[in-house]
N, C-alpha and C. Protein backbone atom coordinates (compact mmCIF):
# COMPACT_ATOMS: atom_id res chain seq x y z
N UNK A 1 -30.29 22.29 -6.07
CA UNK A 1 -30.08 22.39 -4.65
C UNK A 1 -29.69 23.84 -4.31
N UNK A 2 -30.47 24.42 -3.07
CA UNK A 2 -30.16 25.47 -2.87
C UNK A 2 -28.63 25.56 -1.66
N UNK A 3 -28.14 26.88 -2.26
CA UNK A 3 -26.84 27.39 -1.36
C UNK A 3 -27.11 27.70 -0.12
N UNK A 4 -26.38 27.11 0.51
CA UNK A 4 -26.67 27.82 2.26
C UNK A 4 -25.90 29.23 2.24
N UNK A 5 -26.86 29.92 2.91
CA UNK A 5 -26.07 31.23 3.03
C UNK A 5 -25.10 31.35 3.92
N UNK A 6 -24.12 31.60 4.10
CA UNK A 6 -23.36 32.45 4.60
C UNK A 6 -23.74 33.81 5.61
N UNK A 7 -23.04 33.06 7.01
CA UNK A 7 -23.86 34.42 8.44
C UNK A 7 -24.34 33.71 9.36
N UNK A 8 -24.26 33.90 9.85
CA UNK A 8 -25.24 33.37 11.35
C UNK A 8 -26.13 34.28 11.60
N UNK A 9 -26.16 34.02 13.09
CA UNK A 9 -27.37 34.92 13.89
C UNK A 9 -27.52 36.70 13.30
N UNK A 10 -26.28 37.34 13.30
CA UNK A 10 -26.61 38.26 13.10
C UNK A 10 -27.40 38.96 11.65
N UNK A 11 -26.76 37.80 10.94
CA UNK A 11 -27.66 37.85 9.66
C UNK A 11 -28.59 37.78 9.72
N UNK A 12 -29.16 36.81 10.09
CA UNK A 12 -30.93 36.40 10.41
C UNK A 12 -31.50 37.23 11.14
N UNK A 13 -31.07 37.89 11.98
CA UNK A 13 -31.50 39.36 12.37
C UNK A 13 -32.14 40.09 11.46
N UNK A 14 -31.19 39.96 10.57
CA UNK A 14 -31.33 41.19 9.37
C UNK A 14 -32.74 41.21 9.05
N UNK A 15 -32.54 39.45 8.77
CA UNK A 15 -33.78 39.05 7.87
C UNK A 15 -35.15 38.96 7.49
N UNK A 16 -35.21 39.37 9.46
CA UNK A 16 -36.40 38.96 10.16
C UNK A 16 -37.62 40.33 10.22
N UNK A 17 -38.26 40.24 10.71
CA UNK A 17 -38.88 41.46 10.79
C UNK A 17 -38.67 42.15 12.00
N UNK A 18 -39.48 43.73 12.36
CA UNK A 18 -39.04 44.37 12.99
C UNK A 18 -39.38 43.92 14.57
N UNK A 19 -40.81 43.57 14.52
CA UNK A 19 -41.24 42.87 15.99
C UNK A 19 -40.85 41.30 16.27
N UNK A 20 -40.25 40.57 15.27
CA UNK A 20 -39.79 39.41 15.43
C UNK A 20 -38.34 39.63 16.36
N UNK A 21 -37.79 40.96 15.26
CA UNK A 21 -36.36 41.47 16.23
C UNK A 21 -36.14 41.34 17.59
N UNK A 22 -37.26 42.26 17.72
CA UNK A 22 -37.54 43.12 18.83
C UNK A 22 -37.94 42.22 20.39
N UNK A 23 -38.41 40.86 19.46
CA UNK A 23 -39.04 40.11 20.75
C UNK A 23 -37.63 38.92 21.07
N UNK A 24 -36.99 39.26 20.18
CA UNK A 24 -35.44 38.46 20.49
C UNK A 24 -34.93 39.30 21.41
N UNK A 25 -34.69 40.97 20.90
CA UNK A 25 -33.90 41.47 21.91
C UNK A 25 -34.44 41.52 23.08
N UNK A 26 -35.81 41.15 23.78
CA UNK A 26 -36.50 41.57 24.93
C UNK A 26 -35.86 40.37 25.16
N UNK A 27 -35.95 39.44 24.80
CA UNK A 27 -35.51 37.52 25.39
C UNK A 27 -34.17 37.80 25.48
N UNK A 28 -33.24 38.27 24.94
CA UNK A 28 -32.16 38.06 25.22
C UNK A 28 -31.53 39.19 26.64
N UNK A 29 -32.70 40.59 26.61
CA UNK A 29 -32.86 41.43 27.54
C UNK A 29 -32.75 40.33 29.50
N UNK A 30 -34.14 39.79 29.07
CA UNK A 30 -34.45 38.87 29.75
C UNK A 30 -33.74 37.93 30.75
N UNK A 31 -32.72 37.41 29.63
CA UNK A 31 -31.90 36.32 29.80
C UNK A 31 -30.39 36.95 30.66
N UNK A 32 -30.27 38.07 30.10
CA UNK A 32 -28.94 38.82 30.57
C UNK A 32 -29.69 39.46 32.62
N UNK A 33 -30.84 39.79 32.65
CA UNK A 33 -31.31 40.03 34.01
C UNK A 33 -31.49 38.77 34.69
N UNK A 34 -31.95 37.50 34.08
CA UNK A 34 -31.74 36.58 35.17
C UNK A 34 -30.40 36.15 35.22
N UNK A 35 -29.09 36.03 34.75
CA UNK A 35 -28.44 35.31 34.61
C UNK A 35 -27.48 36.83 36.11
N UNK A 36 -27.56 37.63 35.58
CA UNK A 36 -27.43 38.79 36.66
C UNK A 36 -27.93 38.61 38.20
N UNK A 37 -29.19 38.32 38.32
CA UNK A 37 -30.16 38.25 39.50
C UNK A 37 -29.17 36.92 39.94
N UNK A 38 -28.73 35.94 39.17
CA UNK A 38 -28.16 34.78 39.25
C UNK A 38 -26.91 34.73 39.96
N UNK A 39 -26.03 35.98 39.86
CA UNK A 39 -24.72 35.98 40.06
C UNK A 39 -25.01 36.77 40.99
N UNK A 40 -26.07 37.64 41.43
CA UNK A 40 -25.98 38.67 42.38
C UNK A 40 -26.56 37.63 43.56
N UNK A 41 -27.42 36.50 43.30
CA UNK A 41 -27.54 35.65 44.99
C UNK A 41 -26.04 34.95 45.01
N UNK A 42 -25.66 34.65 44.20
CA UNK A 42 -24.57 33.67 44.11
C UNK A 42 -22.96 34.61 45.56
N UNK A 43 -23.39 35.73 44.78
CA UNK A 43 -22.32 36.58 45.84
C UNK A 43 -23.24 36.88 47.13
N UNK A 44 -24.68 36.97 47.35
CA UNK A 44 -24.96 37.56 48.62
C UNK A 44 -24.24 35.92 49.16
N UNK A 45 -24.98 35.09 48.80
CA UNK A 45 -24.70 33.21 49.61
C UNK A 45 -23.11 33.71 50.26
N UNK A 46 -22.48 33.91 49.45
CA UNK A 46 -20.63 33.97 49.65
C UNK A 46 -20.52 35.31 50.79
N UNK A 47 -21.55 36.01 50.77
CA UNK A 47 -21.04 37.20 51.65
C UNK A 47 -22.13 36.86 52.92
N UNK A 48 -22.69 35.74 52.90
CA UNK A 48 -23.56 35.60 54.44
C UNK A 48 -24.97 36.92 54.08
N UNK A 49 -24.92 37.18 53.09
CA UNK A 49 -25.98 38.35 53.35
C UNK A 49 -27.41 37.18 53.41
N UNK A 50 -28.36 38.05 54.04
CA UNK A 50 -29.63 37.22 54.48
C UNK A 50 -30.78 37.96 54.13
N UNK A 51 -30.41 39.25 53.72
CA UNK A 51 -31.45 39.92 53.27
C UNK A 51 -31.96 39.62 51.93
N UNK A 52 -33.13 40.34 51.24
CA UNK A 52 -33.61 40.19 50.44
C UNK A 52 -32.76 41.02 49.27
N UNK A 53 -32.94 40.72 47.75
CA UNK A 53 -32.45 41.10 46.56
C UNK A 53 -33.39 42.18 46.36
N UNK A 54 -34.21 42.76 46.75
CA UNK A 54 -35.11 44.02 46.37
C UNK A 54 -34.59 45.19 45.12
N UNK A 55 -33.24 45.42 45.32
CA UNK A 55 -32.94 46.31 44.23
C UNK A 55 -33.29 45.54 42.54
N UNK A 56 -32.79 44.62 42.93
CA UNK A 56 -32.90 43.44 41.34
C UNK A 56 -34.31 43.11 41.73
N UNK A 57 -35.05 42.74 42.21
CA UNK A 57 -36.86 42.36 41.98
C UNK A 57 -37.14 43.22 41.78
N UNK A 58 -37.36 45.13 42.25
CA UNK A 58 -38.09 46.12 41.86
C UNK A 58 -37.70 46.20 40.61
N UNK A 59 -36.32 46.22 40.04
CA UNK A 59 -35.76 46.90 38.65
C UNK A 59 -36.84 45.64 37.63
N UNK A 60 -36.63 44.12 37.70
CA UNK A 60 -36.71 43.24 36.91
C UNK A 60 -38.14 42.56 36.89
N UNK A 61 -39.07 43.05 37.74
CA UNK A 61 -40.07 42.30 38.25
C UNK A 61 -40.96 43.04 36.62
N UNK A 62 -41.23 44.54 36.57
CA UNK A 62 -42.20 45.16 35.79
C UNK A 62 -41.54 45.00 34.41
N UNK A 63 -39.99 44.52 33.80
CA UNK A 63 -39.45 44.51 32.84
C UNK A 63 -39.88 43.16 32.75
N UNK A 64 -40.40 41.83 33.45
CA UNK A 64 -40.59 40.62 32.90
C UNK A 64 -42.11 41.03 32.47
N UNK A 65 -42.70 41.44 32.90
CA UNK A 65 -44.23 41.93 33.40
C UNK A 65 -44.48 42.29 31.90
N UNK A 66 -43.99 43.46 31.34
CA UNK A 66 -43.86 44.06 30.14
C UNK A 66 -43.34 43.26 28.85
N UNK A 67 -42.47 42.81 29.03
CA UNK A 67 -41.67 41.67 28.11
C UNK A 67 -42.92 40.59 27.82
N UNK A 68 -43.26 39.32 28.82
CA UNK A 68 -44.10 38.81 28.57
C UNK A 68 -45.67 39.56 27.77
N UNK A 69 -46.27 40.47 27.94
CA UNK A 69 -46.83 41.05 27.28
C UNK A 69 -46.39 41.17 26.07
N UNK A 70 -45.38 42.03 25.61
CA UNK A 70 -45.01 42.37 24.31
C UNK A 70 -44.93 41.10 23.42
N UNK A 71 -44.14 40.13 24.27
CA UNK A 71 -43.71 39.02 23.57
C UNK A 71 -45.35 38.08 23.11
N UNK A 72 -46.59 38.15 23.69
CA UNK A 72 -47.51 37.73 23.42
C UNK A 72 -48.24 38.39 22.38
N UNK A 73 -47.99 39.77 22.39
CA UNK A 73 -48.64 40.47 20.95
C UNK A 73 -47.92 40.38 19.76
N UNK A 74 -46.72 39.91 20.17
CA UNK A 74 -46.08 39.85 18.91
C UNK A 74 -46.18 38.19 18.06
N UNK A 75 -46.39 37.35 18.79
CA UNK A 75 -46.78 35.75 19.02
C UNK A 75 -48.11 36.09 17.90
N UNK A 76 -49.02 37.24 19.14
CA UNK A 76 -50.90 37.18 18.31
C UNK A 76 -50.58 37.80 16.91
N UNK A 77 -49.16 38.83 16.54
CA UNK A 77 -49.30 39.37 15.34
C UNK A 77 -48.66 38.65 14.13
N UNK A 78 -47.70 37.51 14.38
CA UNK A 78 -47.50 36.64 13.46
C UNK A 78 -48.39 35.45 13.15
N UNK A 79 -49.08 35.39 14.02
CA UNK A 79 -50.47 34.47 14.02
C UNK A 79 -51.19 34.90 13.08
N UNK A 80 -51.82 35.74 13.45
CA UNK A 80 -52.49 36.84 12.28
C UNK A 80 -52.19 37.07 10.92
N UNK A 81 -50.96 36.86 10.98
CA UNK A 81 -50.20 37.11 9.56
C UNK A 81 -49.85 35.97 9.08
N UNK A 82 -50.18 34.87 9.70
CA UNK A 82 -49.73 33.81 8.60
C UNK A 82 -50.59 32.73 9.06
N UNK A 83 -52.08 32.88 9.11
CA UNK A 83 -52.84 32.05 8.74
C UNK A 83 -54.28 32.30 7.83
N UNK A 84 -54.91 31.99 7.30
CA UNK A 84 -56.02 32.54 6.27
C UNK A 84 -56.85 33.61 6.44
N UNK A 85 -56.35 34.50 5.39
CA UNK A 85 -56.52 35.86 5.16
C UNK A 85 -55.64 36.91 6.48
N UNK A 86 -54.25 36.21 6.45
CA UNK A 86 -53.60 37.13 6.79
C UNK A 86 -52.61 37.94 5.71
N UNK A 87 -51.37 38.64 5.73
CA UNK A 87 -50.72 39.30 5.20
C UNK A 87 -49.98 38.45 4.44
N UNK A 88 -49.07 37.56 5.03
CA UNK A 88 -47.98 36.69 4.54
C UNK A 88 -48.75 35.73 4.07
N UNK A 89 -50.08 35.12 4.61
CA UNK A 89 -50.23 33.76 3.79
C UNK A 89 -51.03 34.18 2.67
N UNK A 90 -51.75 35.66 2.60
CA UNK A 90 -51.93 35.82 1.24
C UNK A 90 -51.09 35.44 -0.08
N UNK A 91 -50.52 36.33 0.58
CA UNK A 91 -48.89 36.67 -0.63
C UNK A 91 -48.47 35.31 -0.96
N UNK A 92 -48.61 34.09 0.22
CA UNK A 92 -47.60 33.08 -0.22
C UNK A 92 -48.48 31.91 -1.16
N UNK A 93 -49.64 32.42 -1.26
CA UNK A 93 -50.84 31.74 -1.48
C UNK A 93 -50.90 32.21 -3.00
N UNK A 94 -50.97 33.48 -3.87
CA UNK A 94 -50.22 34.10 -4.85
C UNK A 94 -49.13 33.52 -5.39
């Protein structure tokens, strides 16, 4: 029986590869701007404001825009790599 390792998340970080990283930190990028956009209507509601959030849609609109992209090439590049005659399923096929 194998040992569970010892570590959480930040370990598995470690573990992972560099665009696997990378498409966590964009999601977690992600997650920290809506949860923001979230708290910033939450205070216009409380302050009667009626206008639009424009500063947060211009900043967040081309960062989802980009994110979703990245996050899809990185989706097509583990695809690639781990199904027949890719990188990893060679090796694991060895």
């Amino acid at each position: 029986m194998k040992k569970k390792k010892k570590g959480g998340f930040l370990a598995h970080l470690k573990s992972i590869g560099f665009t696997n990283r990378l498409a966590v930190y964009i999601l977690c990028f992600l997650l920290i701007g809506l949860i923001g956009g979230f708290w910033l209507s939450v205070l216009s509601i409380r302050a009667d404001y009626v206008g639009s959030l424009l500063c947060w849609t211009v900043v967040f609109t081309p960062i989802g825009t980009a994110a979703s992209i990245a996050i899809g090439k990185v989706v097509d590049k583990s695809k690639a790599e781990n199904t027949v005659g890719g990188i990893k399923y060679d090796l694991a096929m060895n």
